[in-house]
Structure formats: C-alpha cells, structure tokens
Protein backbone atom coordinates (compact mmCIF):
# COMPACT_ATOMS: atom_id res chain seq x y z
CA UNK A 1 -36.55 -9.85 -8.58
CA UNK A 2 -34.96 -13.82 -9.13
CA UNK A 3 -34.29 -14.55 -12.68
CA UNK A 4 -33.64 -17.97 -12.49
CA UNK A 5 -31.23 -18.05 -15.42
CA UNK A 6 -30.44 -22.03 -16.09
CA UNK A 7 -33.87 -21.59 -17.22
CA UNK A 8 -33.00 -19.38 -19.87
CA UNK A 9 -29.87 -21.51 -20.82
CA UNK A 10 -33.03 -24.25 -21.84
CA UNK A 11 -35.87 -22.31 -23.15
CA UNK A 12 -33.97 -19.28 -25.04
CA UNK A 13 -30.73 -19.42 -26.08
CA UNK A 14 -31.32 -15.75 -27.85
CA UNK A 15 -31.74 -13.98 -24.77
CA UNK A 16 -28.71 -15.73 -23.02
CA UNK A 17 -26.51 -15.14 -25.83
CA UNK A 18 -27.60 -11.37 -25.48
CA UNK A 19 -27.61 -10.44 -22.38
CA UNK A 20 -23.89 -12.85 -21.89
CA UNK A 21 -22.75 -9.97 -24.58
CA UNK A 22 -23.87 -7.27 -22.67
CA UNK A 23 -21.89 -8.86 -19.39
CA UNK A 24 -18.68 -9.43 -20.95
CA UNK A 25 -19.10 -5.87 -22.50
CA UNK A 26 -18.88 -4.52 -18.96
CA UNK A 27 -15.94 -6.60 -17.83
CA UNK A 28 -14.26 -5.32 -21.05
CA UNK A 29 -14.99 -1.59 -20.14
CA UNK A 30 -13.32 -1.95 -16.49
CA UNK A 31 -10.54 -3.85 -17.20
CA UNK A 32 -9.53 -0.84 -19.91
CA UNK A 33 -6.72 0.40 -18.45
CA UNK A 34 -4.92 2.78 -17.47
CA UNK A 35 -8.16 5.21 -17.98
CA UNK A 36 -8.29 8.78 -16.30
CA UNK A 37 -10.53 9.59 -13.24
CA UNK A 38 -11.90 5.91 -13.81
CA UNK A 39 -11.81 2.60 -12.30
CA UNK A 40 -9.53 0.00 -13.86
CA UNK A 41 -7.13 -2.76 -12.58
CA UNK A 42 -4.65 -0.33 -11.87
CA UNK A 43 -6.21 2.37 -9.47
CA UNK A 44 -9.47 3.66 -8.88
CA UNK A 45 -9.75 6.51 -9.81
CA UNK A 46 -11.68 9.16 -8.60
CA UNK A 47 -14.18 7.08 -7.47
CA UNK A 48 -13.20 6.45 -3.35
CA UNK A 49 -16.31 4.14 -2.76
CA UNK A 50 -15.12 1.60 -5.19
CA UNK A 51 -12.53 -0.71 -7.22
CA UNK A 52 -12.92 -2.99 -9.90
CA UNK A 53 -13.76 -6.12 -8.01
CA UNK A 54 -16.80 -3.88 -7.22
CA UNK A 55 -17.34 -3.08 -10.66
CA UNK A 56 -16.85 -7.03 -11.62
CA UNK A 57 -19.29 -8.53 -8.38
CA UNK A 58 -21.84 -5.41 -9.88
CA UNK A 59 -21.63 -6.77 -13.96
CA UNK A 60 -22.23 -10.24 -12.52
CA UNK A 61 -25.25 -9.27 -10.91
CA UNK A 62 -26.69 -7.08 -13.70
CA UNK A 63 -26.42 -10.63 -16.10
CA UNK A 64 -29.35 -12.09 -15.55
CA UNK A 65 -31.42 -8.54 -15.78
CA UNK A 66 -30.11 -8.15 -19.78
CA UNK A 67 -30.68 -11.65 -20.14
CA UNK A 68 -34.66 -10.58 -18.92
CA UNK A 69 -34.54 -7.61 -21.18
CA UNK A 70 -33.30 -9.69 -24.27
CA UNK A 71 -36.02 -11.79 -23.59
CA UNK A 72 -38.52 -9.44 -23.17
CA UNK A 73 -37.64 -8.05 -26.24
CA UNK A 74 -37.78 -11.79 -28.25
CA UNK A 75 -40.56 -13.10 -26.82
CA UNK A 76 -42.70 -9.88 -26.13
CA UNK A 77 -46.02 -9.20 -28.68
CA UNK A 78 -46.09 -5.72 -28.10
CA UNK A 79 -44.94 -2.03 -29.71
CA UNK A 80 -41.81 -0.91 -29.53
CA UNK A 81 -42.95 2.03 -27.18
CA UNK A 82 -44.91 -0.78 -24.88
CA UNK A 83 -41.34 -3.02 -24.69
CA UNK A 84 -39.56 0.06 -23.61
CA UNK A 85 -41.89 0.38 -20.55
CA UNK A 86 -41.74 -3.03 -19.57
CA UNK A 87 -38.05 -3.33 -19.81
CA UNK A 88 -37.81 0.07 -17.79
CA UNK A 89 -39.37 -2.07 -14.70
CA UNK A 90 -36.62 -4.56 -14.79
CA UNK A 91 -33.87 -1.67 -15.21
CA UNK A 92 -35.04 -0.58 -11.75
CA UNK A 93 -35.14 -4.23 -10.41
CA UNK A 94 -31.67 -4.27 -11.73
CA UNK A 95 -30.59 -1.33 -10.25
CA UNK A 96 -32.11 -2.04 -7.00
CA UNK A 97 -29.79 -5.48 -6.87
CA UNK A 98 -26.99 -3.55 -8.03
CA UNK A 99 -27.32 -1.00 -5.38
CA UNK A 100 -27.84 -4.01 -2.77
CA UNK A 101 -24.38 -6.10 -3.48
CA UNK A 102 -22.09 -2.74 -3.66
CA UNK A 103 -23.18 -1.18 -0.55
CA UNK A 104 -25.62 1.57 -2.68
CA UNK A 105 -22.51 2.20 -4.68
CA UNK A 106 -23.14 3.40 -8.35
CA UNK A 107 -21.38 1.45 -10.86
CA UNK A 108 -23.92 1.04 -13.61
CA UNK A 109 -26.61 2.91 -13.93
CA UNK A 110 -26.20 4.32 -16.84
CA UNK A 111 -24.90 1.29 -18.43
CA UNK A 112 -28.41 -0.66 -17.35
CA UNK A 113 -30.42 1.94 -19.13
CA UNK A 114 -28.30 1.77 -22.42
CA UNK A 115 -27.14 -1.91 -22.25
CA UNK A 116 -30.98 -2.68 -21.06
CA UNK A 117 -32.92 -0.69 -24.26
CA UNK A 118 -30.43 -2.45 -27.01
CA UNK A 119 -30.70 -5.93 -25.30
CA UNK A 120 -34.38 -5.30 -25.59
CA UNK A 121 -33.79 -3.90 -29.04
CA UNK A 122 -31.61 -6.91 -30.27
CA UNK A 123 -34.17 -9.57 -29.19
CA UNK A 124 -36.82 -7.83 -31.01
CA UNK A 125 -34.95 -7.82 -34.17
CA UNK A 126 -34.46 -11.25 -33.88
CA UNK A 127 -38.18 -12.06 -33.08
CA UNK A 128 -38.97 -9.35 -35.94
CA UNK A 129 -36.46 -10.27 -38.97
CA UNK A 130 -34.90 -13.53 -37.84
CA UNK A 131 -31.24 -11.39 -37.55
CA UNK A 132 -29.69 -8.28 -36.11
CA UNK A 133 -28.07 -5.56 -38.36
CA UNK A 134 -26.94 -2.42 -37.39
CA UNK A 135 -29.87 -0.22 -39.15
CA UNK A 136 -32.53 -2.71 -37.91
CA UNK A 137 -31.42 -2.30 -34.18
CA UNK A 138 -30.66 1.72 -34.76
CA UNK A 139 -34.44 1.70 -35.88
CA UNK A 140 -35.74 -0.57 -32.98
CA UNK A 141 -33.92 1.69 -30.62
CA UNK A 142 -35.58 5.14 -31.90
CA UNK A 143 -39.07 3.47 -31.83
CA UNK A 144 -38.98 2.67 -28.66
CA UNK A 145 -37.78 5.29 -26.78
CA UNK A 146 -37.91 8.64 -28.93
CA UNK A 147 -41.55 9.77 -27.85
CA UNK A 148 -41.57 8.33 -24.44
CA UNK A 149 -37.82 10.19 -23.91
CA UNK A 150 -38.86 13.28 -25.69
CA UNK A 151 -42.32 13.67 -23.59
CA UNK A 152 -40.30 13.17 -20.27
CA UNK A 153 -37.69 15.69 -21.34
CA UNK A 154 -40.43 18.69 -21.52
CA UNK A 155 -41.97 17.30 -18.03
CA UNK A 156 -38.23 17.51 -16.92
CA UNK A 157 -38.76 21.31 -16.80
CA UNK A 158 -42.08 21.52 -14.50
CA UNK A 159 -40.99 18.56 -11.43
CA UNK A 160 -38.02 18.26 -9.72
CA UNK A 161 -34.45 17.17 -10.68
CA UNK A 162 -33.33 13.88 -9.00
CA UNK A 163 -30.36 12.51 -10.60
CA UNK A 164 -27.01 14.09 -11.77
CA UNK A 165 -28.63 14.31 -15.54
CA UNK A 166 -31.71 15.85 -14.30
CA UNK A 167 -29.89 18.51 -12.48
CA UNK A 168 -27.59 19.27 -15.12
CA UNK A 169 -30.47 19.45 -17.67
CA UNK A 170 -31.68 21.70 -14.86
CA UNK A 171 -28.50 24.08 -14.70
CA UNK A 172 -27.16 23.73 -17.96
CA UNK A 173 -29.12 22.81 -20.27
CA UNK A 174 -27.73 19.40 -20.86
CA UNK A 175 -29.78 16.26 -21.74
CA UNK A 176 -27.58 13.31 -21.09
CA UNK A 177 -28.11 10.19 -21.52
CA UNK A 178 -31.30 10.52 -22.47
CA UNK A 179 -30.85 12.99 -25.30
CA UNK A 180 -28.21 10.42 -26.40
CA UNK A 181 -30.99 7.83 -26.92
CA UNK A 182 -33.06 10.11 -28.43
CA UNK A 183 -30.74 11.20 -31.35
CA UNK A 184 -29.95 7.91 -31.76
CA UNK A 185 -26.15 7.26 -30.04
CA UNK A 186 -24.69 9.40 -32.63
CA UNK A 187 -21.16 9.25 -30.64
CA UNK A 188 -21.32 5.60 -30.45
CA UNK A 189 -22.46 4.85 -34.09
CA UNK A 190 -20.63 7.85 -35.94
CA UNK A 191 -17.30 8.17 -33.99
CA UNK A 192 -16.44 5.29 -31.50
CA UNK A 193 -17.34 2.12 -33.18
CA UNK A 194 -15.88 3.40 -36.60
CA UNK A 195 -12.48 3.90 -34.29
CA UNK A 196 -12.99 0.21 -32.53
CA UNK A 197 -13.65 -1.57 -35.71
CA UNK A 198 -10.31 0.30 -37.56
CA UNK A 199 -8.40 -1.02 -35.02
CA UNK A 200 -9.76 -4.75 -34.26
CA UNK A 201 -9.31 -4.81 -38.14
CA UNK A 202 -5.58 -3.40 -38.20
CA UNK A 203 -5.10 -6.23 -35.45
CA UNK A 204 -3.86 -3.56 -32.65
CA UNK A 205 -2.87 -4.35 -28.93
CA UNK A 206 -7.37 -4.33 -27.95
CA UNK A 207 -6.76 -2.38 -24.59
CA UNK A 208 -5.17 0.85 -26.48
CA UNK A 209 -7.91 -0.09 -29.19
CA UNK A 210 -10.21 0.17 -26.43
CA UNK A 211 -8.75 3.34 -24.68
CA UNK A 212 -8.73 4.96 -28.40
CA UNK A 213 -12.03 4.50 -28.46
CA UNK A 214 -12.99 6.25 -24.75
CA UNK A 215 -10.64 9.22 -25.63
CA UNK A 216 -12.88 9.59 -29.00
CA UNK A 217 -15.81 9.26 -26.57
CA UNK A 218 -14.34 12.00 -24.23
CA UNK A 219 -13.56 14.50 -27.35
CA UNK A 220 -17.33 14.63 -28.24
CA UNK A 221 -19.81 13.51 -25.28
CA UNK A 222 -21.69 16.30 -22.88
CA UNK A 223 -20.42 13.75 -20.15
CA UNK A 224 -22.94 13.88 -17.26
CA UNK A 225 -20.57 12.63 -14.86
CA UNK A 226 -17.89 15.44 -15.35
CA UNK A 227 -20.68 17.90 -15.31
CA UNK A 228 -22.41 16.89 -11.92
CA UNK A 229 -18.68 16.44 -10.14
CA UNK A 230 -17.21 20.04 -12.17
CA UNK A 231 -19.24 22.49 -14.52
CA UNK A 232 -18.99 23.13 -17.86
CA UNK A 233 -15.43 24.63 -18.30
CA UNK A 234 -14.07 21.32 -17.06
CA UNK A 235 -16.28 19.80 -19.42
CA UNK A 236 -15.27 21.45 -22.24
CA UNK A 237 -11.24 21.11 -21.14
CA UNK A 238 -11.51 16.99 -21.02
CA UNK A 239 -13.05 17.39 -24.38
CA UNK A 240 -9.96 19.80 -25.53
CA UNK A 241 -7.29 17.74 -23.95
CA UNK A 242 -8.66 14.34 -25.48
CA UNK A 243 -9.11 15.30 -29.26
CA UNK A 244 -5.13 16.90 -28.71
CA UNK A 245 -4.06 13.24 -27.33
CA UNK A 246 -5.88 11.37 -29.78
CA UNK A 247 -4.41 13.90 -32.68
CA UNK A 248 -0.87 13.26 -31.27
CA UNK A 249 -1.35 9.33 -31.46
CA UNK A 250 -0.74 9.18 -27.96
CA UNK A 251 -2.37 6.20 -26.99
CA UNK A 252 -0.09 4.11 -29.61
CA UNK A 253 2.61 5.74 -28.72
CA UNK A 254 5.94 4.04 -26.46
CA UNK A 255 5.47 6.53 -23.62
CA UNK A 256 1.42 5.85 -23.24
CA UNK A 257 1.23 4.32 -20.29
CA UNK A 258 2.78 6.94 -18.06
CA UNK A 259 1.27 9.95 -19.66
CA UNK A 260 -2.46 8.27 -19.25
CA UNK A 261 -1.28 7.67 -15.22
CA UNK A 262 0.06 10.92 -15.32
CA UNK A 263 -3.30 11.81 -16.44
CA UNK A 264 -5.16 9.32 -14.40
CA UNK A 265 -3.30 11.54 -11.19
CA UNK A 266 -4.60 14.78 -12.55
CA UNK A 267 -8.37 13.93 -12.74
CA UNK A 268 -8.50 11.84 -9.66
CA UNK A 269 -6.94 15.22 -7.55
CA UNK A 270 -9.28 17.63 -9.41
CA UNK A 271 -12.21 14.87 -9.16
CA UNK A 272 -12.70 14.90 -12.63
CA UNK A 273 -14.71 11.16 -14.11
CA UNK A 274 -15.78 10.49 -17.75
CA UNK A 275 -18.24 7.82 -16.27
CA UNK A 276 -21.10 8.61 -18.83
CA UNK A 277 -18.09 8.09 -21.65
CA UNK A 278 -16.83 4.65 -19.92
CA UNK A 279 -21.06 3.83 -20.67
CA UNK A 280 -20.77 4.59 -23.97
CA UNK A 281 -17.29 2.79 -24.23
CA UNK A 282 -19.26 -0.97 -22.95
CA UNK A 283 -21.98 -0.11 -24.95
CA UNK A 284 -19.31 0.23 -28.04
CA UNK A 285 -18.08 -3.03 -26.99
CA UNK A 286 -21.37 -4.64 -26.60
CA UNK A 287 -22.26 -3.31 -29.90
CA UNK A 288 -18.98 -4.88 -31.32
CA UNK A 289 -19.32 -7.99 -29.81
CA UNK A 290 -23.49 -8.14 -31.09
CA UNK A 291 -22.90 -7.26 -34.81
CA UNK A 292 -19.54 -8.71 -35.50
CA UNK A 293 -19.06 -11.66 -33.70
C-alpha cells in the first residue's frame, strides 16, 4: 500500500497533523531511556533481533499509515463500528510494511492497533465537533471498537490462538490489548497520563517524566509481552517490583540511572519485556501531545 503523503500535506492538514503526533509519539517511547528488558539508546534489551535504529527506520514507515487512518477517520461518512473496519485494513497494510523494512522483526504491532484506532478516533472528532477533547475521543474510541472487540473475544474461545495475546487469553485467561480497548484504556487515562501531565506541569527532566510514567504502566498492566516470554508469576513480580520503585521515588532519585541498568541487566538475562507497557507509554505520549499541545 503507497500513501503518497505530500498529498496529504495539500489536501488535509488534519490528518497530517495526526498521524505526525502519532510518529513523534513513537520516537519519544524508544528514546526513553534507560528502560528494563526494552529497547532504548542505551542497549537493547531483551530484544536480540533489534536496536533502536530499527525501532526509528520502523516509526518512519508506520507515518504515512496514521496519517491514512486520521484521514479515514476525518473524511469517512460512516459509523463508528464501519471506520473501525476500514482502518483495521490499513493496520495490516501497515504491519505488512513494517514487517518488510525490519527483516519480519516486531516493533509495533501493538502500537499500530492502538495508535491506528485513536488516529481514526481523533479525525472523527474533528469531522464530528470541529475539536478533540478527551471525553469526545474516549467516546469515539468505545463506539468503535467495543462490540466488534467484544464479539471477537467470545469467537476467541472456539478457533485457534495465533498471536502472543490470543494464546495467553488461551492459557490464562488474559485479554490484552484488546480488553484494554474495550474498557476503555483505563491504565492510560486513569494512571499514566495523570502521572505525565504532573510532571510536564512541575517542569521535570521529560525522560524520568517519561520513565515514571512506564513504571506506573508496569505496576498495573496484564502485559502480554511478559506473559508470552514468562507466565504469570513473572507477571505479577514486574508489577510488585515497579509500584515498590515508583513508591521509593526512584526514578527522581541521584542513583537512578544505575539501578534502572542494573535492572535493565536483570530482565534482559531472565528475558523479561514490558513491550505491551512501552505501547501504552507512546500512546500516553501521543495522547499528550493530541490534547495538550
């Protein structure tokens, strides 16, 4: 799929604007560092197959696709339900060219599924009320995918399980990312973005702001990622050992750095990755970035 975005840059400066959000939101995510198990500019992680130059060549490619789905959502005369299906075909166009320029690495999946409904979501407020507020686009984002999600949840239990969220949904009981969307990003709305916005407002050093924020993530989210690589024990110990840190103050604290690489060295030997939380961290971001300019 070519999205021949100069176009946009003429005919719909909405969608551009969007979708550019939802780009540097991603950039903003992977340069976070030092975060454990996860790729940043300072190691890897425990991710082997990739860096952050991967992560930034992946974001840059994924652009255009959120500029589509902001545009789909502006310009599309259709239900909220119907927008959610048609954006769904350019998620997989967009993962499909995100598979092709990392060598079938996956850096974003989840973040084109998320990133993808509120682009969607934020053009159709626009379209809809001429502005974007934050219960507009929380009601925009339940519309559309509540039913749809809710219905392919029960058929869930009757076919196969193909991806890591499907199997642990499978084994565990877990719903992922998808029962995320379908309570409405509670962890996002309730817990990370009130912890962003206290600290862009307090005028903190934004990458501890920002690594605040994943360690509130990491306290409270049935992380997919940690389940499909560990079980649920490990899960539940990440979730333990981040709502201790962030009681402690240890990301403001002078000695930070080292105990988050200290930390970063534990997960990466016991192959332990918050990558569903470092989704919900850009999406925090892209949140931040669409409401508060």
């Amino acid at each position: 799929m070519i999205i021949n975005q100069e176009a946009y840059s003429i005919n719909d400066t909405v969608a551009v604007n969007i979708g550019t959000k939802a780009w540097c939101a991603l950039l903003e995510e992977v340069y976070t560092t030092p975060k454990p198990g996860l790729v940043d500019l300072h190691s890897s992680g425990a991710h082997i197959d990739m860096d952050f130059h991967t992560f930034e060549k992946s974001a840059w490619t994924l652009k255009p696709y959120f500029i589509q789905m902001a545009y789909q959502g502006y310009n599309l005369n259709c239900s909220a339900e119907e927008l959610f299906v048609q954006i769904r075909k350019t998620g997989v166009a967009a993962e499909q060219d995100m598979y092709r320029v990392t060598n079938s690495v996956n850096t974003h999946k989840g973040s084109i599924f998320t990133l993808g409904i509120f682009c969607a979501a934020a053009g159709h407020c626009i379209a809809k009320y001429g502005k974007i507020t934050q219960e507009s686009l929380q009601n925009t984002q339940q519309e559309m995918t509540v039913r749809i999600l809710k219905q392919e949840m029960e058929q869930l239990k009757e076919k196969k399980a193909v991806s890591h969220g499907e199997k642990n949904y499978k084994n565990y009981g877990t719903t992922g990312i998808r029962g995320e969307a379908i309570k409405g990003y509670p962890t996002v709305w309730k817990y990370a973005l009130p912890v962003l916005r206290q600290g862009i407002r307090e005028h903190r050093d934004f990458n501890r702001v920002k690594l605040e924020t994943l360690f509130v993530l990491m306290s409270r989210t049935e992380d997919s990622n940690i389940l499909a690589r560990q079980n649920p024990e490990v899960l539940l110990q990440v979730q333990r050992k981040a709502a201790e840190l962030l009681k402690k103050g240890m990301v403001y604290a002078e000695d930070a750095w080292q105990k988050l690489l200290d930390l970063d060295v534990e997960y990466t030997r016991k192959n332990i990755s918050p990558g569903g939380c470092a989704d919900l961290l850009a999406t925090s971001l892209f949140l931040e970035l669409l409401l508060n300019e």
